[in-house]
C-alpha atoms as a PDB file:
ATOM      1  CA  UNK A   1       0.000   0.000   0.000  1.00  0.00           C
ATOM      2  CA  UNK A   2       1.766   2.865  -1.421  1.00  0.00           C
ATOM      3  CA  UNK A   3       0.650   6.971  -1.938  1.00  0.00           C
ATOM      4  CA  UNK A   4       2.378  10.077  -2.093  1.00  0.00           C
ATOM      5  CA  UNK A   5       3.763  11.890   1.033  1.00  0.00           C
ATOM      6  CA  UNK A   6       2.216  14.923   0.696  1.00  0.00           C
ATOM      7  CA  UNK A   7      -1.049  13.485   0.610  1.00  0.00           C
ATOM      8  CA  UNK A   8      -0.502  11.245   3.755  1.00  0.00           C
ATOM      9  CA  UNK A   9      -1.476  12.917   6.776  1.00  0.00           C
ATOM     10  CA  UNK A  10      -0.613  10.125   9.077  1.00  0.00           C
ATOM     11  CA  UNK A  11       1.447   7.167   8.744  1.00  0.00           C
ATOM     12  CA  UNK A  12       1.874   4.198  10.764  1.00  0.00           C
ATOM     13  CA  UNK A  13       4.722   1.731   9.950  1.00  0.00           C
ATOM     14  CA  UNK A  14       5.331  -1.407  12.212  1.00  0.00           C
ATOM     15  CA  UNK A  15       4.009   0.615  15.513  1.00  0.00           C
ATOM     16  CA  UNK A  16       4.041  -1.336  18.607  1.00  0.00           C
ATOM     17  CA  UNK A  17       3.024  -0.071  22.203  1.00  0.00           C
ATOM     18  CA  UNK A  18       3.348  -1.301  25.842  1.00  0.00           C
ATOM     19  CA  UNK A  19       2.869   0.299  28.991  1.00  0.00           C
ATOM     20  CA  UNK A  20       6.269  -0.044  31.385  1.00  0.00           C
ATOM     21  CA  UNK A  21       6.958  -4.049  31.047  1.00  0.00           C
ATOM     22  CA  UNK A  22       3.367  -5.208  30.614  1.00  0.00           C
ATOM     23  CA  UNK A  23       2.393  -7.053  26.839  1.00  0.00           C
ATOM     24  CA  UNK A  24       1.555  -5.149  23.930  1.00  0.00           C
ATOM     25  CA  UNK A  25      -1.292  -2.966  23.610  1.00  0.00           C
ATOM     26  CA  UNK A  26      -0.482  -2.295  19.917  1.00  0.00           C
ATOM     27  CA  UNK A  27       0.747  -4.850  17.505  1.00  0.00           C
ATOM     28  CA  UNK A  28       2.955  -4.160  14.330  1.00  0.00           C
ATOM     29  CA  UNK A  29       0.149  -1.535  13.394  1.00  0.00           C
ATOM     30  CA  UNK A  30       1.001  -0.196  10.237  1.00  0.00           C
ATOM     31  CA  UNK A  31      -1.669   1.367   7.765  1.00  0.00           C
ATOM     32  CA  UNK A  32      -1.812   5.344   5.868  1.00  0.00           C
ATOM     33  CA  UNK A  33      -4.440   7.635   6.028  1.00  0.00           C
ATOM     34  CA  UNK A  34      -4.864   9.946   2.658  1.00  0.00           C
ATOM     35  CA  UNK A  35      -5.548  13.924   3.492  1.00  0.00           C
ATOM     36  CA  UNK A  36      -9.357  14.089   3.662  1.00  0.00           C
ATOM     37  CA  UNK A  37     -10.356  10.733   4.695  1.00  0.00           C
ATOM     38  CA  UNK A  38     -13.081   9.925   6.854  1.00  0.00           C
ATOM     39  CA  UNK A  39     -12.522   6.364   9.132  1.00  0.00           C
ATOM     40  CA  UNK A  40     -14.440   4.700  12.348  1.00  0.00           C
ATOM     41  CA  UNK A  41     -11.813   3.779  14.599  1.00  0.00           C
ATOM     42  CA  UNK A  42     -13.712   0.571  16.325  1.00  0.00           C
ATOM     43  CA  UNK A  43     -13.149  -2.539  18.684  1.00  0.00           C
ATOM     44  CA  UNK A  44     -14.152  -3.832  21.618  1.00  0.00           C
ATOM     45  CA  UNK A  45     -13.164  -2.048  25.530  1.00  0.00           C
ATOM     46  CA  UNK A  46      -9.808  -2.413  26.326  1.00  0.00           C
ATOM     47  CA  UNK A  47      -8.302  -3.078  22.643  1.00  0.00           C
ATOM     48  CA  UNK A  48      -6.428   0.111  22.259  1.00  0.00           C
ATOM     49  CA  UNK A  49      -8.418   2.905  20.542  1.00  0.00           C
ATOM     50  CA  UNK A  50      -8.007   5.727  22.733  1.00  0.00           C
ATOM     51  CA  UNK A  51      -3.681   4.653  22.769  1.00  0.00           C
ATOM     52  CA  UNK A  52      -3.589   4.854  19.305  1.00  0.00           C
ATOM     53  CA  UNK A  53      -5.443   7.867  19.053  1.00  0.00           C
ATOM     54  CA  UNK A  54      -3.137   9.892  22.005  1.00  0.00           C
ATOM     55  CA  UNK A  55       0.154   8.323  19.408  1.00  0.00           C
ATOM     56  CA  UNK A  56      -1.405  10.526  16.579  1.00  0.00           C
ATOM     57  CA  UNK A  57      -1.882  13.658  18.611  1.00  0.00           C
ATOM     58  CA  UNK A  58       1.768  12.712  20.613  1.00  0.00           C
ATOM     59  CA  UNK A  59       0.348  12.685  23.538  1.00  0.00           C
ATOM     60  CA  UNK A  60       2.519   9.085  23.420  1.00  0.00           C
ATOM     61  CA  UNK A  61       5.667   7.401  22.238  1.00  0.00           C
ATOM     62  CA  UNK A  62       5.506   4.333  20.457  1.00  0.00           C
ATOM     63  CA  UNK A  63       7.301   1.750  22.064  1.00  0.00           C
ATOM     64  CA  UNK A  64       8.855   1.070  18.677  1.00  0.00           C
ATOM     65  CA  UNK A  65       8.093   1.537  14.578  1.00  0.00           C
ATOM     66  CA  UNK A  66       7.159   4.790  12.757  1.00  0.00           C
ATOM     67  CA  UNK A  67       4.905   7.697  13.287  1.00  0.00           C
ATOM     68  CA  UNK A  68       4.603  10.142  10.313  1.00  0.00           C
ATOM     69  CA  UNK A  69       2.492  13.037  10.688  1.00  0.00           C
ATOM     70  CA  UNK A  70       1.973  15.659   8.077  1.00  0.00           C
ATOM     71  CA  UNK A  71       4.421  13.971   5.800  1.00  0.00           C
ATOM     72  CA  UNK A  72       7.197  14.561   8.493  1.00  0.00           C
ATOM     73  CA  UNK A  73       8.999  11.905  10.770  1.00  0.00           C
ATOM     74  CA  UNK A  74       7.599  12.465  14.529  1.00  0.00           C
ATOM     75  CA  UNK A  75      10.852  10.967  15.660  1.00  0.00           C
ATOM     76  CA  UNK A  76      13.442  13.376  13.730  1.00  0.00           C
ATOM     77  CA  UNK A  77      11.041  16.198  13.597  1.00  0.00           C
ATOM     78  CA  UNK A  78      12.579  18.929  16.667  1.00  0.00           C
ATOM     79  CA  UNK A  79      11.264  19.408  20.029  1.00  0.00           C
ATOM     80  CA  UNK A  80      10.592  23.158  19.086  1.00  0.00           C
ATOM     81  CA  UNK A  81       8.681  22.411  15.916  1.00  0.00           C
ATOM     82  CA  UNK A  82       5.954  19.549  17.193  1.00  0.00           C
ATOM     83  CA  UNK A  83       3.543  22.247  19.137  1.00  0.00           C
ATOM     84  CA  UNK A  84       3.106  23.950  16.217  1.00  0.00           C
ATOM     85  CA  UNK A  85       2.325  20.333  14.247  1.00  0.00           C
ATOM     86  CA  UNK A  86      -0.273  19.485  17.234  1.00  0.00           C
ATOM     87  CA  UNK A  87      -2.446  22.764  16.694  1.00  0.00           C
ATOM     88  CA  UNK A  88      -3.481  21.245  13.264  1.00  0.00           C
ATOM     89  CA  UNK A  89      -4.724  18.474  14.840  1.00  0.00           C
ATOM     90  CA  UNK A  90      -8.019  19.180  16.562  1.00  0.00           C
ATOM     91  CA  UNK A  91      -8.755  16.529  19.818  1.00  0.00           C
ATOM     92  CA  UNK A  92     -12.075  15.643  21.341  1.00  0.00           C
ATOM     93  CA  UNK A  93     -11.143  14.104  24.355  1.00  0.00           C
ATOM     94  CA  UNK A  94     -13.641  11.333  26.064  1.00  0.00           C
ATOM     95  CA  UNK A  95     -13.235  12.984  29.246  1.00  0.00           C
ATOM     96  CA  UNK A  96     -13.547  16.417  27.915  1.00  0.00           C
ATOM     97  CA  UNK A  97     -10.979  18.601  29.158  1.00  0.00           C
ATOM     98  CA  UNK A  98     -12.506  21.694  29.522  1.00  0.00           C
ATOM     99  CA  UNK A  99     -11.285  24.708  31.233  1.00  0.00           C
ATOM    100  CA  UNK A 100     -13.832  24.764  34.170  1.00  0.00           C
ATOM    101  CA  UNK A 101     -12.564  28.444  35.360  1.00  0.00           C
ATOM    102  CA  UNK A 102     -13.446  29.695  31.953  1.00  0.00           C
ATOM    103  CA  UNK A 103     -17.058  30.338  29.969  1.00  0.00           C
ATOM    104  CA  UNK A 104     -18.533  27.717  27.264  1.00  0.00           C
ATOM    105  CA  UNK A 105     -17.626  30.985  24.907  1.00  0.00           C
ATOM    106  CA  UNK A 106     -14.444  31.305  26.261  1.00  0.00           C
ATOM    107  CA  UNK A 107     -13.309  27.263  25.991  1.00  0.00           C
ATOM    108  CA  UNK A 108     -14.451  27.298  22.201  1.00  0.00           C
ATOM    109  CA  UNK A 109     -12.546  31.175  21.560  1.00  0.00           C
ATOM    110  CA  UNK A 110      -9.196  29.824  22.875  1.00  0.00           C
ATOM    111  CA  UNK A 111      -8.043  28.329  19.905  1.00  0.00           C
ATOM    112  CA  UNK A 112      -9.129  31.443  17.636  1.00  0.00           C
ATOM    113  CA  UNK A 113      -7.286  33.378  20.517  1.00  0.00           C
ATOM    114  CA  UNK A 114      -4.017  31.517  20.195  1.00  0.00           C
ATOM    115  CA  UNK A 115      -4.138  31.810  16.209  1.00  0.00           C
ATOM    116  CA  UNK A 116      -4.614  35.594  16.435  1.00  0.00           C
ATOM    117  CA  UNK A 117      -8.017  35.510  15.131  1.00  0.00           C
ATOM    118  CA  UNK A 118      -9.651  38.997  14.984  1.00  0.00           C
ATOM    119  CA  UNK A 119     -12.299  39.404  17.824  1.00  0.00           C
ATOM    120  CA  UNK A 120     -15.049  40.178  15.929  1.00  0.00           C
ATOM    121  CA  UNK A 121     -14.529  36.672  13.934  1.00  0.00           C
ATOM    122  CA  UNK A 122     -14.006  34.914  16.689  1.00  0.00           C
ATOM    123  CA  UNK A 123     -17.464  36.601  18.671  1.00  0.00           C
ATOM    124  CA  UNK A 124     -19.215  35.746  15.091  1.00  0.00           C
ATOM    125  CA  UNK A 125     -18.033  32.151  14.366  1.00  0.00           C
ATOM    126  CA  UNK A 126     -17.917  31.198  18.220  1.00  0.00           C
ATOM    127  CA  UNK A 127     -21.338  32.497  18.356  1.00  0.00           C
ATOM    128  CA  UNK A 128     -22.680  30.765  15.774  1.00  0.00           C
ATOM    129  CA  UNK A 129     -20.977  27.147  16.514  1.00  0.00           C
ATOM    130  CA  UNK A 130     -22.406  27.246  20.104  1.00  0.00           C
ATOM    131  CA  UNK A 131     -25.890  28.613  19.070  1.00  0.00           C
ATOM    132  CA  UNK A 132     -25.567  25.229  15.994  1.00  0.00           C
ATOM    133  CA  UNK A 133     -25.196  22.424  18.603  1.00  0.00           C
ATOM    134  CA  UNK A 134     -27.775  24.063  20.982  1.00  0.00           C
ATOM    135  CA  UNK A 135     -25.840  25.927  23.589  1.00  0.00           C
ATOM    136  CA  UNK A 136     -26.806  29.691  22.555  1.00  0.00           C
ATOM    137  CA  UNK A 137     -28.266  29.956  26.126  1.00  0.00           C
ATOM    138  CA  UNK A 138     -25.092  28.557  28.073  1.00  0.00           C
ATOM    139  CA  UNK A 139     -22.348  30.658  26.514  1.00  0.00           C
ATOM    140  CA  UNK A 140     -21.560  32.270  29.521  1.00  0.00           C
ATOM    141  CA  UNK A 141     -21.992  29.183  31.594  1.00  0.00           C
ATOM    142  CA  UNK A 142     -18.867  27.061  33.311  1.00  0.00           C
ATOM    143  CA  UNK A 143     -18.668  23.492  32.587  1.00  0.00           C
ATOM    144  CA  UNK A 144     -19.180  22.467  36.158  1.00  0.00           C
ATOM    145  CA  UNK A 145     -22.598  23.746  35.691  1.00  0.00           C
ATOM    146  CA  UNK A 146     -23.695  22.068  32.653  1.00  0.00           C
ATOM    147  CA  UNK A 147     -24.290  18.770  31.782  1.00  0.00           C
ATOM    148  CA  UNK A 148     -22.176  15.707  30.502  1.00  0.00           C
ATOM    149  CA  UNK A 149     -23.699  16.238  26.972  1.00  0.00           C
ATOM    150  CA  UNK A 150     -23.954  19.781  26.895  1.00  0.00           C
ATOM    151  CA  UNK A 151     -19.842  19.961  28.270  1.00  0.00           C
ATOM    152  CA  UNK A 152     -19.179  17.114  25.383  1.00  0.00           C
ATOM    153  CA  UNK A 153     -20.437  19.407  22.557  1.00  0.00           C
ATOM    154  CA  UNK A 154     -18.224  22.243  23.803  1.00  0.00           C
ATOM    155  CA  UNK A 155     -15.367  19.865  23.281  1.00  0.00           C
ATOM    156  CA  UNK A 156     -16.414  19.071  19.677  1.00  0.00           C
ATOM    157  CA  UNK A 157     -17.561  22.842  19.268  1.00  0.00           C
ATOM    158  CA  UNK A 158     -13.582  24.189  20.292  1.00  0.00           C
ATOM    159  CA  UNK A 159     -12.385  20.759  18.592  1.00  0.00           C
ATOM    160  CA  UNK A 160     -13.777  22.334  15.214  1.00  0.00           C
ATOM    161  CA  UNK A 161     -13.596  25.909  15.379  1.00  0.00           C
ATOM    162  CA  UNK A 162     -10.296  26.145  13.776  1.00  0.00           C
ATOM    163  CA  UNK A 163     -10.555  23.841  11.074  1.00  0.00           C
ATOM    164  CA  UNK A 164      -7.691  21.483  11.914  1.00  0.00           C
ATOM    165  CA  UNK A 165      -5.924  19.409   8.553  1.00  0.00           C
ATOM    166  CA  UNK A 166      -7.071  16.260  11.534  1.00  0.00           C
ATOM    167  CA  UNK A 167      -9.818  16.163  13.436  1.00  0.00           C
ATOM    168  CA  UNK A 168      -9.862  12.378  16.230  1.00  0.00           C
ATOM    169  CA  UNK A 169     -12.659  12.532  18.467  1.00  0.00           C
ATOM    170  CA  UNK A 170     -12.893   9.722  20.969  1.00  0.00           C
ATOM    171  CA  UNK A 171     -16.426   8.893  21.708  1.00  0.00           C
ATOM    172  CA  UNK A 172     -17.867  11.740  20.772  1.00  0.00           C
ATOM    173  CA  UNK A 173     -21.658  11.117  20.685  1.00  0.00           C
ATOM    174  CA  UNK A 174     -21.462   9.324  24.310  1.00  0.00           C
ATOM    175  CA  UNK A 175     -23.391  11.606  26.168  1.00  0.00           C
ATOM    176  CA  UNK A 176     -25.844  12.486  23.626  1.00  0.00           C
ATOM    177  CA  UNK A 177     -29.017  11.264  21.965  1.00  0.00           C
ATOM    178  CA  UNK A 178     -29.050   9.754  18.675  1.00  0.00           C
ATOM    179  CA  UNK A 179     -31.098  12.576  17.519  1.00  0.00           C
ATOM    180  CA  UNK A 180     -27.876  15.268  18.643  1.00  0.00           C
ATOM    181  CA  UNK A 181     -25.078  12.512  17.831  1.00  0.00           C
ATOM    182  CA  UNK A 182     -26.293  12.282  13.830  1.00  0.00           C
ATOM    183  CA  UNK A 183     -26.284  16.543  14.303  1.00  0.00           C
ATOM    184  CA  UNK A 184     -22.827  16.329  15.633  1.00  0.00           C
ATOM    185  CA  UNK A 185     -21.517  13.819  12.745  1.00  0.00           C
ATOM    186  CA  UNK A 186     -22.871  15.848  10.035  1.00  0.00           C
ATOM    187  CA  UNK A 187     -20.930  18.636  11.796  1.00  0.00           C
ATOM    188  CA  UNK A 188     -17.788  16.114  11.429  1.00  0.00           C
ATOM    189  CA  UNK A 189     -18.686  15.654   7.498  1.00  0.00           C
ATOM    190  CA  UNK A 190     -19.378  19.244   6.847  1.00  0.00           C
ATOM    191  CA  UNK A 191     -15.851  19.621   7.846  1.00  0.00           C
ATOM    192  CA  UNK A 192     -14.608  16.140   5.925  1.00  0.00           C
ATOM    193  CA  UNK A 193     -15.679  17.930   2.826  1.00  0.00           C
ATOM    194  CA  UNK A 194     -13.922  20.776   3.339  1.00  0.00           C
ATOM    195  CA  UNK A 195     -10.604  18.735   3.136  1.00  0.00           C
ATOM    196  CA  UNK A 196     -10.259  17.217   7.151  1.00  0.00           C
ATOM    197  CA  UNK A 197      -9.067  14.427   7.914  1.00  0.00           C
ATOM    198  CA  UNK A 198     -11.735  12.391  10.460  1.00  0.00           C
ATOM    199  CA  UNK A 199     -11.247   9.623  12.827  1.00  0.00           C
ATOM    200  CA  UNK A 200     -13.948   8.800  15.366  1.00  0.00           C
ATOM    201  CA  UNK A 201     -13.462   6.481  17.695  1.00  0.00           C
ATOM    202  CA  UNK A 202     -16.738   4.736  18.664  1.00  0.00           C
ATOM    203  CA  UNK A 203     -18.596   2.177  20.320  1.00  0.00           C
ATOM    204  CA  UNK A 204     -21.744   3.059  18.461  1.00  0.00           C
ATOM    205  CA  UNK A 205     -22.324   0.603  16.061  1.00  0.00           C
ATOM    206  CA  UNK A 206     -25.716   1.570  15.054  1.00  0.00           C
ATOM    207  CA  UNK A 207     -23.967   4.940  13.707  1.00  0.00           C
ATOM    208  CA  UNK A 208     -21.211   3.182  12.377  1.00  0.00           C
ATOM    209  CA  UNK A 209     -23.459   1.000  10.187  1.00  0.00           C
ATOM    210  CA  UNK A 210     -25.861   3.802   9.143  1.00  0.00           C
ATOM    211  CA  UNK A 211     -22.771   6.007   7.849  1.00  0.00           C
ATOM    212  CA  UNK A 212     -20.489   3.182   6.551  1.00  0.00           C
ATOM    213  CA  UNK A 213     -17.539   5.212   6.084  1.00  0.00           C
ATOM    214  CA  UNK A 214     -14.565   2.887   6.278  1.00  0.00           C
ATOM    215  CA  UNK A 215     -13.436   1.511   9.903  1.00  0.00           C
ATOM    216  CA  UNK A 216     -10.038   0.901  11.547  1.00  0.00           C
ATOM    217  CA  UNK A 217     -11.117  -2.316  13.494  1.00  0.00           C
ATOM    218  CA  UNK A 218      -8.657  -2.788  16.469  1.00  0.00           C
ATOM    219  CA  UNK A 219      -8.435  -6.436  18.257  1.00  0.00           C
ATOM    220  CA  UNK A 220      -6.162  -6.790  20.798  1.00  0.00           C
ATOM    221  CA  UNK A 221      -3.806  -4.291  19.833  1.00  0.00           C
ATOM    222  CA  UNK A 222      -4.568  -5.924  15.908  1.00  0.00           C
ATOM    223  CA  UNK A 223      -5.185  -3.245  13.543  1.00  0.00           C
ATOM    224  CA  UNK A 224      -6.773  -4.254  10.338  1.00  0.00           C
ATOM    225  CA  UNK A 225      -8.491  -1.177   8.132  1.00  0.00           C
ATOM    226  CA  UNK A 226     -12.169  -2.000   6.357  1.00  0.00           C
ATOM    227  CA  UNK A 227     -12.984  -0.357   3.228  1.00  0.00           C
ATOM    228  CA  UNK A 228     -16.451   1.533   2.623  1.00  0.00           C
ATOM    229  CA  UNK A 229     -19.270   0.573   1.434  1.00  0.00           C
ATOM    230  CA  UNK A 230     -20.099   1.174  -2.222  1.00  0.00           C
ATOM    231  CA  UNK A 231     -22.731   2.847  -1.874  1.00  0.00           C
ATOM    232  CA  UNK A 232     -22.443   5.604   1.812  1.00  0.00           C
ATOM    233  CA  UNK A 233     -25.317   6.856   2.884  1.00  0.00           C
ATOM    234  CA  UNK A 234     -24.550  10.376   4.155  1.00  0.00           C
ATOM    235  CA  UNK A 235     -25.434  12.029   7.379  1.00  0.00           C
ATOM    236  CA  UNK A 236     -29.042  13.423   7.093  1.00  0.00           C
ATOM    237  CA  UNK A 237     -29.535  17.064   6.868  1.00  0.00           C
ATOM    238  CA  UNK A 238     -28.741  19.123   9.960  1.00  0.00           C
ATOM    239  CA  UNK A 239     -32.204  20.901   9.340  1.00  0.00           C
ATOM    240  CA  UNK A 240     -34.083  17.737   9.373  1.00  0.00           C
ATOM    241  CA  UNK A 241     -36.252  17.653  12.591  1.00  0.00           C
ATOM    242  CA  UNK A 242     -36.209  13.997  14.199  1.00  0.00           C
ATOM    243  CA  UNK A 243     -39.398  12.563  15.383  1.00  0.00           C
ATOM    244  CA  UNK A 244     -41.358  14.047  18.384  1.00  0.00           C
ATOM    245  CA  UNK A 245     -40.361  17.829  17.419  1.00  0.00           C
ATOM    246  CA  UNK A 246     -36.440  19.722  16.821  1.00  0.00           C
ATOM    247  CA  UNK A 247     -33.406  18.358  16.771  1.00  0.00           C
ATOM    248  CA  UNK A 248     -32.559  19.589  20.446  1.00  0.00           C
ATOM    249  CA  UNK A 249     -34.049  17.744  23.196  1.00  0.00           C
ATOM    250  CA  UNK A 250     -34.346  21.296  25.034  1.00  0.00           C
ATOM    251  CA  UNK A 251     -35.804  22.987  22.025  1.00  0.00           C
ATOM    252  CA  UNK A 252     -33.151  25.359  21.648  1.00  0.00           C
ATOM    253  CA  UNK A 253     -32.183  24.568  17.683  1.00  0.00           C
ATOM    254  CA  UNK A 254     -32.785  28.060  15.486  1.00  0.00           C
ATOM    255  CA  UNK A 255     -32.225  26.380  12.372  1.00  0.00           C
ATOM    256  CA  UNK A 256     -28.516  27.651  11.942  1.00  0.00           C
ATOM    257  CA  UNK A 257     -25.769  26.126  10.307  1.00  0.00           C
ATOM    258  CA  UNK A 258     -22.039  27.125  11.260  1.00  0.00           C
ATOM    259  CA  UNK A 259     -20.300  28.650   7.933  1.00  0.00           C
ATOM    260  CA  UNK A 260     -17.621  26.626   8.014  1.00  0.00           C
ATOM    261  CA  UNK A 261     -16.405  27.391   4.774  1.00  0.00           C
ATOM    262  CA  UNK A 262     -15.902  30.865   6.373  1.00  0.00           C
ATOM    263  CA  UNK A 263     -14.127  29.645   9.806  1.00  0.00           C
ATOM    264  CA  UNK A 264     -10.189  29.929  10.406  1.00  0.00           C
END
């Protein structure tokens, strides 16, 4: 399996992973994923998903093997050079990792912030995210206060905000509905199609059989990569209302759609 460089935007050659002296969690995992790909990252509790996913966003060191991101070497790549290389990778965490001292508007604005983002874009687009996965009443609330689902789509919402070249979430319709978790993933698509690379690690299989995108199946620490569907059904509509009423369980939907197109 063979493709350009500068169309990889991670590469995984012969990667193995163990935690101090216990076995392997990762196995000789070796596959390529092309810029703009979209891929399930699946397998059962305990078979590595959330490892492999901190080893793409170096939160990790493989144990041994290869790690190319962006088309450069993690391993020779300089100490100085690799936080600029994480801020194009965007990270919904499974256990959130919100700032609980600052504002739902505030937690989404910091990557805008750190980019130099003007502050009337980032008061527009941060705005309009929030308001699109039904938080336009919270933005001044602090995650302690809110919910487990409403705190998860902050995550996504500052995940996105910047447009990262990669975008891993891990788990990140756990805490929702399947009414909000289809919004959310056609939020992830939107942003697919505007050249992201996607992996979403899940143990939703009822979503991962509606959207049949193709699926990195781990088995302990086994990686083997399952193509797509011929025909993939895509994400309904955002605007579509499920049954029983809106989209949002709290009725706060307005209809919006974030611009992304028009995001930094």
């Amino acid at each position: 399996m063979t493709t350009d460089d500068s169309e990889t935007v991670v590469r995984f050659e012969n990667v193995g992973l163990r935690y101090g002296l216990g076995p392997e969690v990762l196995q000789d995992v070796t596959f390529f994923l092309a810029a703009g790909s979209f891929h399930f990252l699946v397998g059962d509790s305990g078979a590595g998903k959330s490892s492999l996913l901190k080893l793409i966003y170096l939160a990790l060191k493989p144990s041994r093997g290869l790690i190319s991101l962006f088309g450069r070497d993690i391993a020779t790549t300089p100490r100085r050079e690799l936080p600029a290389m994480r801020r194009r990778v965007g990270v919904v965490f499974q256990e959130f990792r919100l700032l609980n001292h600052l504002s739902a508007f505030d937690n989404v604005a910091l990557p805008l912030r750190v980019a130099g983002v003007r502050k009337s874009d980032i008061q527009k687009h941060v705005v309009e995210l929030l308001s699109w996965v039904g938080l336009k009443d919270h933005l001044d609330a602090r995650p302690p206060t809110l919910s487990g689902g409403q705190q998860q789509r902050i995550s996504i919402a500052r995940a996105v905000i910047s447009r990262p070249k990669l975008l891993l979430a891990d788990e990140p319709t756990g805490n929702v509905d399947d009414r909000m978790a289809m919004r959310l993933l056609h939020l992830f698509e939107e942003l697919n199609k505007l050249g992201t690379t996607v992996i979403i690690a899940t143990h939703n299989s009822h979503l991962v059989k509606k959207l049949k995108f193709p699926k990195m199946h781990l088995d302990e620490g086994w990686m083997e990569i399952v193509g797509a569907d011929t025909e993939r059904a895509s994400v309904p509509p955002a605007s579509e209302p499920g049954p029983g009423g809106g989209l949002f369980d709290d009725g706060d939907d307005d209809g919006t759609r974030p611009d992304l197109e028009k995001l930094f």
